[in-house]
Protein backbone atom coordinates (compact mmCIF):
# COMPACT_ATOMS: atom_id res chain seq x y z
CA UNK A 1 0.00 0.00 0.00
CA UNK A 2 1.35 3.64 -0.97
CA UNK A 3 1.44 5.03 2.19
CA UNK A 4 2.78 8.33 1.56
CA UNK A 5 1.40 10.77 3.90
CA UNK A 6 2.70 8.71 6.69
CA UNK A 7 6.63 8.76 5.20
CA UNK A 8 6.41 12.64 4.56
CA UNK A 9 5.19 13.10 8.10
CA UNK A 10 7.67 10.88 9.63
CA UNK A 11 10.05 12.50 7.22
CA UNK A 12 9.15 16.27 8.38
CA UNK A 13 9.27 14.87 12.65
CA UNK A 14 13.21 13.17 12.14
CA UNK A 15 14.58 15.40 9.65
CA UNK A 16 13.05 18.43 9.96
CA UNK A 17 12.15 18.86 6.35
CA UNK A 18 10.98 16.75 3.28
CA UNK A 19 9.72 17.68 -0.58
CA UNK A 20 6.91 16.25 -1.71
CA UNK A 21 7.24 15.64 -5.67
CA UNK A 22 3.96 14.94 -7.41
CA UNK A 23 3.40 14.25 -11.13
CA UNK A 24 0.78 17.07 -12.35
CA UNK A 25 1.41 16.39 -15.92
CA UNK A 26 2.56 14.00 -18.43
CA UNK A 27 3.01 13.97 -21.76
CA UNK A 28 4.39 11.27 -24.64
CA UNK A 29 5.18 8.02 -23.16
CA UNK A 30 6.38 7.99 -19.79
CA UNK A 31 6.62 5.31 -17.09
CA UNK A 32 4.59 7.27 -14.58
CA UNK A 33 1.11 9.29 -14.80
CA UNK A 34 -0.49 12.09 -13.19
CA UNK A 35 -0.67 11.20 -9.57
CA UNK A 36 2.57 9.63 -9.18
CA UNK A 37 4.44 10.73 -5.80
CA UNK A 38 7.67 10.52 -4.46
CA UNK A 39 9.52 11.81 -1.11
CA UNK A 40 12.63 13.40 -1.34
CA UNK A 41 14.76 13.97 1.84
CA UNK A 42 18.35 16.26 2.23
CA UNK A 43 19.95 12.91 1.14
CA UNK A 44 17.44 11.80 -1.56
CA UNK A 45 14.98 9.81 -2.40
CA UNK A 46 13.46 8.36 0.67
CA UNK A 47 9.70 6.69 -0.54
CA UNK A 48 7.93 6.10 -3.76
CA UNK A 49 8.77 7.11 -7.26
CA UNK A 50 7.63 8.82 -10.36
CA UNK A 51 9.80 6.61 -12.66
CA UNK A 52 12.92 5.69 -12.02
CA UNK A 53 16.50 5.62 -13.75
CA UNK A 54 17.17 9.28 -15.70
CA UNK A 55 13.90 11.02 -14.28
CA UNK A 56 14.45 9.94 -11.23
CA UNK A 57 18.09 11.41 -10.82
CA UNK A 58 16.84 14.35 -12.69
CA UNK A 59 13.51 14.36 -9.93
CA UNK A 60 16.21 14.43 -7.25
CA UNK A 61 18.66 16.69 -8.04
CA UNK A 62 15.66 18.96 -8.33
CA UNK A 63 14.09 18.40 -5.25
CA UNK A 64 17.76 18.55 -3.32
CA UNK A 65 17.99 22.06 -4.42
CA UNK A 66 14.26 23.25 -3.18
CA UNK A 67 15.46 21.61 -0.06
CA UNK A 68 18.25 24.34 -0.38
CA UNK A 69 16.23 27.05 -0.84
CA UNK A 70 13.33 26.40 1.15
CA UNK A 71 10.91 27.13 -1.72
CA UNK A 72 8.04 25.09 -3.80
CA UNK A 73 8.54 25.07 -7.47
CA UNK A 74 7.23 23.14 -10.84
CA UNK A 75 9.82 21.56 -12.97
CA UNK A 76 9.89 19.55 -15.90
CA UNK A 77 11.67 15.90 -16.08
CA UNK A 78 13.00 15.16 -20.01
CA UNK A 79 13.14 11.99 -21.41
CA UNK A 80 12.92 13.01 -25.33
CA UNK A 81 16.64 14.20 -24.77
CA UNK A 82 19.88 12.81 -26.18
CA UNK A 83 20.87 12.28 -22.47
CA UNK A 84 18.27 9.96 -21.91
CA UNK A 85 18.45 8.00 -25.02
CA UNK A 86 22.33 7.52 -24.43
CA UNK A 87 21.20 6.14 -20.80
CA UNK A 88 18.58 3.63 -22.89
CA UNK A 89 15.44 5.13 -21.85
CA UNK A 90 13.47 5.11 -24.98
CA UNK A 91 10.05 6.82 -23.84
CA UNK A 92 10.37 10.02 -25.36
CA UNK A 93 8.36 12.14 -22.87
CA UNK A 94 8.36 14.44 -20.42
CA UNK A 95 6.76 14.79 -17.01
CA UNK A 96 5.39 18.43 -15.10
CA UNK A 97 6.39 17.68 -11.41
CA UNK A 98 5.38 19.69 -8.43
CA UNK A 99 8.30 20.10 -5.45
CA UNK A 100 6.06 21.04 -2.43
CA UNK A 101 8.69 21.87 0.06
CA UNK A 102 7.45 21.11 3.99
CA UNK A 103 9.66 22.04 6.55
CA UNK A 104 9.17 22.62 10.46
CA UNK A 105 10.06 26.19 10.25
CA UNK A 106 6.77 26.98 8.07
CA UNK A 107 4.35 29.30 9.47
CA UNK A 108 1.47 27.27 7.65
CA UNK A 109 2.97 23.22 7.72
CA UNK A 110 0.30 22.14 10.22
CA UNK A 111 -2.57 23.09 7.87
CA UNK A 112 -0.64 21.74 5.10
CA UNK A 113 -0.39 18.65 6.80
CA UNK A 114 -3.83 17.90 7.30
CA UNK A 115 -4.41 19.41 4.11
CA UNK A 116 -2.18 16.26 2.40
CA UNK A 117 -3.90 13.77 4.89
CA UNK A 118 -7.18 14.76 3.77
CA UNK A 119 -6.15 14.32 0.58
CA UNK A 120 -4.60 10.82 1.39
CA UNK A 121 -7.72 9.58 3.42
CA UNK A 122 -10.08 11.04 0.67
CA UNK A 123 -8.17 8.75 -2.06
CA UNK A 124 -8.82 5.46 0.67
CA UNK A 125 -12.23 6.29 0.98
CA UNK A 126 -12.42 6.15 -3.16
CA UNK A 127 -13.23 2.28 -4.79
CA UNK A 128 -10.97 0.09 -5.13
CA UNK A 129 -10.58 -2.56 -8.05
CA UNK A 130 -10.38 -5.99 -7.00
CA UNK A 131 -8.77 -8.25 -9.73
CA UNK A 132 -9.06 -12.11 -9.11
CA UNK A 133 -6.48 -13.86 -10.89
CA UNK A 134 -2.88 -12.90 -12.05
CA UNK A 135 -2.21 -13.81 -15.19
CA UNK A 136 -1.50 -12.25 -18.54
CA UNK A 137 -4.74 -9.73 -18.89
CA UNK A 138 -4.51 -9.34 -15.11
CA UNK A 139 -0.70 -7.73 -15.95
CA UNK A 140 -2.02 -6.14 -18.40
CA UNK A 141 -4.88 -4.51 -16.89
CA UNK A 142 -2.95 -3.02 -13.76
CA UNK A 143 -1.12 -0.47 -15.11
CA UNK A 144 -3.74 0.56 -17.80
CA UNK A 145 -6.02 1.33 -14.80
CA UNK A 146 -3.47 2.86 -12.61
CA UNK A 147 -3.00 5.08 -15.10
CA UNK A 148 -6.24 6.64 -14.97
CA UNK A 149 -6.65 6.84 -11.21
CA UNK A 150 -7.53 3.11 -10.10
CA UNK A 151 -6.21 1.40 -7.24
CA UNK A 152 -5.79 -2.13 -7.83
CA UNK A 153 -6.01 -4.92 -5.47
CA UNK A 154 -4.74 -8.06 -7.17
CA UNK A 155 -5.87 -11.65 -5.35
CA UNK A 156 -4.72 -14.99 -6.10
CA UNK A 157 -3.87 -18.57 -4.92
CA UNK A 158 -0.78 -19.55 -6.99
CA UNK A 159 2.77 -18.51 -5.29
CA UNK A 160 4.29 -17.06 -8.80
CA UNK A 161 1.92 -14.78 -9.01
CA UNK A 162 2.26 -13.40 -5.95
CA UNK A 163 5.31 -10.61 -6.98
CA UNK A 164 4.07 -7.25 -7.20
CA UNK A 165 6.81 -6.74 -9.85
CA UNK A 166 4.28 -8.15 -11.84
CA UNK A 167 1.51 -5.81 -12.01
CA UNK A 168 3.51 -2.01 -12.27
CA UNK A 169 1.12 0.29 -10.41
CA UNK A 170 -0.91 -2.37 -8.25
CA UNK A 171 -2.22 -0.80 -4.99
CA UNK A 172 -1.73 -4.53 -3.54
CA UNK A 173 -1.23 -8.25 -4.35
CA UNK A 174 -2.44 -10.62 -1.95
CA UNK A 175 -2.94 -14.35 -1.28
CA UNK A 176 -6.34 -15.39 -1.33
CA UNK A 177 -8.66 -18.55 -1.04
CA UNK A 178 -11.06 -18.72 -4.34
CA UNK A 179 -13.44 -20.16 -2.07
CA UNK A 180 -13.31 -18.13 0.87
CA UNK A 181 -12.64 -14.49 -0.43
CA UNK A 182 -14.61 -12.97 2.77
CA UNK A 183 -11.14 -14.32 4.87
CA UNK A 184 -8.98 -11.76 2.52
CA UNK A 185 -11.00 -9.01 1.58
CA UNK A 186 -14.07 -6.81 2.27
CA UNK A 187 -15.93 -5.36 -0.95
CA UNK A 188 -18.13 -2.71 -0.51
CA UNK A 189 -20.84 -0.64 -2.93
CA UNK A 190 -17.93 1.70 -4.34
CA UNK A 191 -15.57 -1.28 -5.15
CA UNK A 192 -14.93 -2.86 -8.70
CA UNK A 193 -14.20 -6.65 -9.19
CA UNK A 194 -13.08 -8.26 -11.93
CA UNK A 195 -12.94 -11.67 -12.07
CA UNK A 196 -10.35 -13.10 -14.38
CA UNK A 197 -8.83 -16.57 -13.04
CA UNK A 198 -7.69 -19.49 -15.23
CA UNK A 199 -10.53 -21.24 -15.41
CA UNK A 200 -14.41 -21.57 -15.48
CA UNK A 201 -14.44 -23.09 -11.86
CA UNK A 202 -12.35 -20.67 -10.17
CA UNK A 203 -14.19 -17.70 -11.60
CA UNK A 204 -17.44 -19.57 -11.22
CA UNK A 205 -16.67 -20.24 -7.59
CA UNK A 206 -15.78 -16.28 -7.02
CA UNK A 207 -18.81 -14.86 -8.76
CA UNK A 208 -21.08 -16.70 -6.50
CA UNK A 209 -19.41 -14.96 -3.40
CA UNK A 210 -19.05 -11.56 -5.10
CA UNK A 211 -22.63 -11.62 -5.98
CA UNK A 212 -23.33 -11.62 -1.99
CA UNK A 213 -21.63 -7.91 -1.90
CA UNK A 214 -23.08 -4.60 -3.41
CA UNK A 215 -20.16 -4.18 -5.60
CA UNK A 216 -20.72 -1.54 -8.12
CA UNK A 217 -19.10 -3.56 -11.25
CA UNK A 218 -18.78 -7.02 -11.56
CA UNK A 219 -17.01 -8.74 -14.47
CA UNK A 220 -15.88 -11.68 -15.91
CA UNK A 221 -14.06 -13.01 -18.70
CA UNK A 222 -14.96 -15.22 -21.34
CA UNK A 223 -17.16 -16.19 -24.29
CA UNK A 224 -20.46 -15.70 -24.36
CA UNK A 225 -20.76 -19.34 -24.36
CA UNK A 226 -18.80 -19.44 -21.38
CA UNK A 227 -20.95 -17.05 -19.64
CA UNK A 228 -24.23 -18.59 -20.61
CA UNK A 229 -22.97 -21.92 -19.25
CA UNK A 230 -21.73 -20.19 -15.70
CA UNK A 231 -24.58 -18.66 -15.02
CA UNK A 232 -27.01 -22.00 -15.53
CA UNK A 233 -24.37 -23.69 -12.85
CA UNK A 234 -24.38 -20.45 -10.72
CA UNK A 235 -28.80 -21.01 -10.98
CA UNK A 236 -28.59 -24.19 -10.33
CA UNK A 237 -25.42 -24.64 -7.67
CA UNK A 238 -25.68 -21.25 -5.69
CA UNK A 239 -30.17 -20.86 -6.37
CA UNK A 240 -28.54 -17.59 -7.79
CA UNK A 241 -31.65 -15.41 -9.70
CA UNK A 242 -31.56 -14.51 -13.42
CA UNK A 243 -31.93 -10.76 -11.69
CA UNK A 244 -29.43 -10.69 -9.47
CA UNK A 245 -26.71 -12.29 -12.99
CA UNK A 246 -28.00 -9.20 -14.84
CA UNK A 247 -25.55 -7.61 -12.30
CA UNK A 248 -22.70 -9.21 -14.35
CA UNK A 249 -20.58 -7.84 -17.27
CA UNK A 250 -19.88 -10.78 -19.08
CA UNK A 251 -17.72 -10.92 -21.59
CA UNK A 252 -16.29 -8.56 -19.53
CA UNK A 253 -15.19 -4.99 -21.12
CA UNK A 254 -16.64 -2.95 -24.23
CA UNK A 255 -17.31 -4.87 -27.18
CA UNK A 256 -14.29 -3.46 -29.19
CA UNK A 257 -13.18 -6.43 -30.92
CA UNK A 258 -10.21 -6.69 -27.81
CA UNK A 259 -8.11 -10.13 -28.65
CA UNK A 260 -4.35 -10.01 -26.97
CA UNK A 261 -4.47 -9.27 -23.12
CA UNK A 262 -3.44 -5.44 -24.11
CA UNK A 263 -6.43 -5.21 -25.81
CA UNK A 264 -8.70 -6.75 -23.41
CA UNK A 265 -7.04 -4.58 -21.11
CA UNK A 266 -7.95 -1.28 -23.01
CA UNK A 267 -12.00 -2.97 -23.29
CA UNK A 268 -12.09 -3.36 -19.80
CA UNK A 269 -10.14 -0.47 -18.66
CA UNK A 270 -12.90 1.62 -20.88
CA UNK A 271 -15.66 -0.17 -19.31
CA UNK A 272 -14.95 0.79 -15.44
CA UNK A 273 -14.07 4.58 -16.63
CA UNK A 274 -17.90 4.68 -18.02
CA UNK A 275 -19.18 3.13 -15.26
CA UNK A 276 -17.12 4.86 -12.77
CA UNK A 277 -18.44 8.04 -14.70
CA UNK A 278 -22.20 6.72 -14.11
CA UNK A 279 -22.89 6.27 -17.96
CA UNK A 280 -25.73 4.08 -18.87
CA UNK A 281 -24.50 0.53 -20.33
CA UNK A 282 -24.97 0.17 -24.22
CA UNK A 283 -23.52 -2.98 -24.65
């Protein structure tokens, strides 16, 4: 979990003084979006990170000298340069940072403070996407929807899917039991599931469960085939109602002709973004 209030604050108490760099911008293709954070203390980068490698030096250096001058500035990190092709990063963009200096001698840090945690608790309060399964769409999907503001909760049973290094931009991965999902997590009427495991069982076995929560989104992969033969089980096994399946998007995502995993993960990606914007379905 990207606890970052918490590391600026601690930050602020033990050193006195912190930056808080936030992307506000980005532009051409970059490893990091809007939203990004990192904290910078006197000796550098101390939590999070808005890229890495070049932009990440350049990020520093930056913040390091607002530490210097005790003043908040914008600043732009290049990675379209010849510097940062010599260095092999090939994304060709650039990123609009803000370096919000916080330091103990500021007449106003205590209402920034709870300014930033207000911020921070505001984001916890927000839905969270809850993404059973972790293979190839499910690594595909996470970063799509980080991108545009999701927090991402990835659950599964297998061990080698367990590494976060998987899924760039995932709030959390966790360990879960398909068939007791109420032992791992708690979904509630703002949260988003999407149920893409490796097989008709597994996501059969999940839908039932999910179907007990107010979720606002539920989908799952698959053919319609697939989902006309899940939901006579689900009828059958769980007494589930034909009223209560109309709850589920199945095939999951916007019918866009998606095929590879990157291109399921642009359908679905689209469909949570409508319904997260409280558009009517027209599938």
């Amino acid at each position: 979990m990207e606890d970052w209030f918490f590391a600026l604050k601690e930050t602020v108490e033990k050193e006195g003084e912190a930056v808080l760099a936030t992307v506000t911008e980005s532009r051409g293709s970059v490893p990091r979006k809007a939203g990004a954070r990192m904290i910078v203390g006197r000796e550098g980068r101390i939590f999070g990170t808005i890229g890495g490698g070049l932009l990440e030096y350049q990020a520093e250096q930056t913040a390091k000298t607002v530490i210097q001058k005790k003043e908040s500035c914008f600043g732009d990190c290049d990675l379209s340069g010849t510097q940062a092709a010599e260095e092999g990063m090939i994304c060709g963009g650039t990123l609009r940072v803000h370096y919000q200096y916080l330091g103990k001698g500021m007449p106003d840090l205590e209402k920034t403070m709870e300014k930033l945690r207000q911020e921070y608790e505001s984001a916890l309060k927000s839905g969270k996407v809850y993404i059973f399964g972790g293979g190839h769409v499910s690594q595909a999907l996470v970063p799509v929807l980080a991108s545009v503001g999701f927090r991402c909760v990835v659950l599964e049973d297998r061990e080698e899917f367990l590494q976060k290094e998987l899924f760039p931009g995932a709030w959390e991965v966790r360990r879960v039991c398909n068939d007791r999902i109420s032992e791992t997590v708690k979904i509630r009427e703002e949260d988003y599931v999407c149920i893409l495991t490796r097989g008709h069982k597994d996501d059969m076995i999940i839908q039932a469960q999910v179907l007990q929560t107010k979720a606002s989104y539920i989908g799952v992969i698959g053919s319609r085939r697939k989902a006309a033969a899940v939901a006579a089980a689900l009828k059958e096994k769980y007494h589930i109602s034909s009223e209560e399946l109309k709850r589920v998007h199945t095939p999951i995502g916007l019918p866009i002709g998606a095929e590879t995993p990157a291109e399921i993960a642009v359908s679905i990606a689209a469909e949570l973004i409508r319904c997260r914007a409280g558009q009517p379905d027209k599938k």
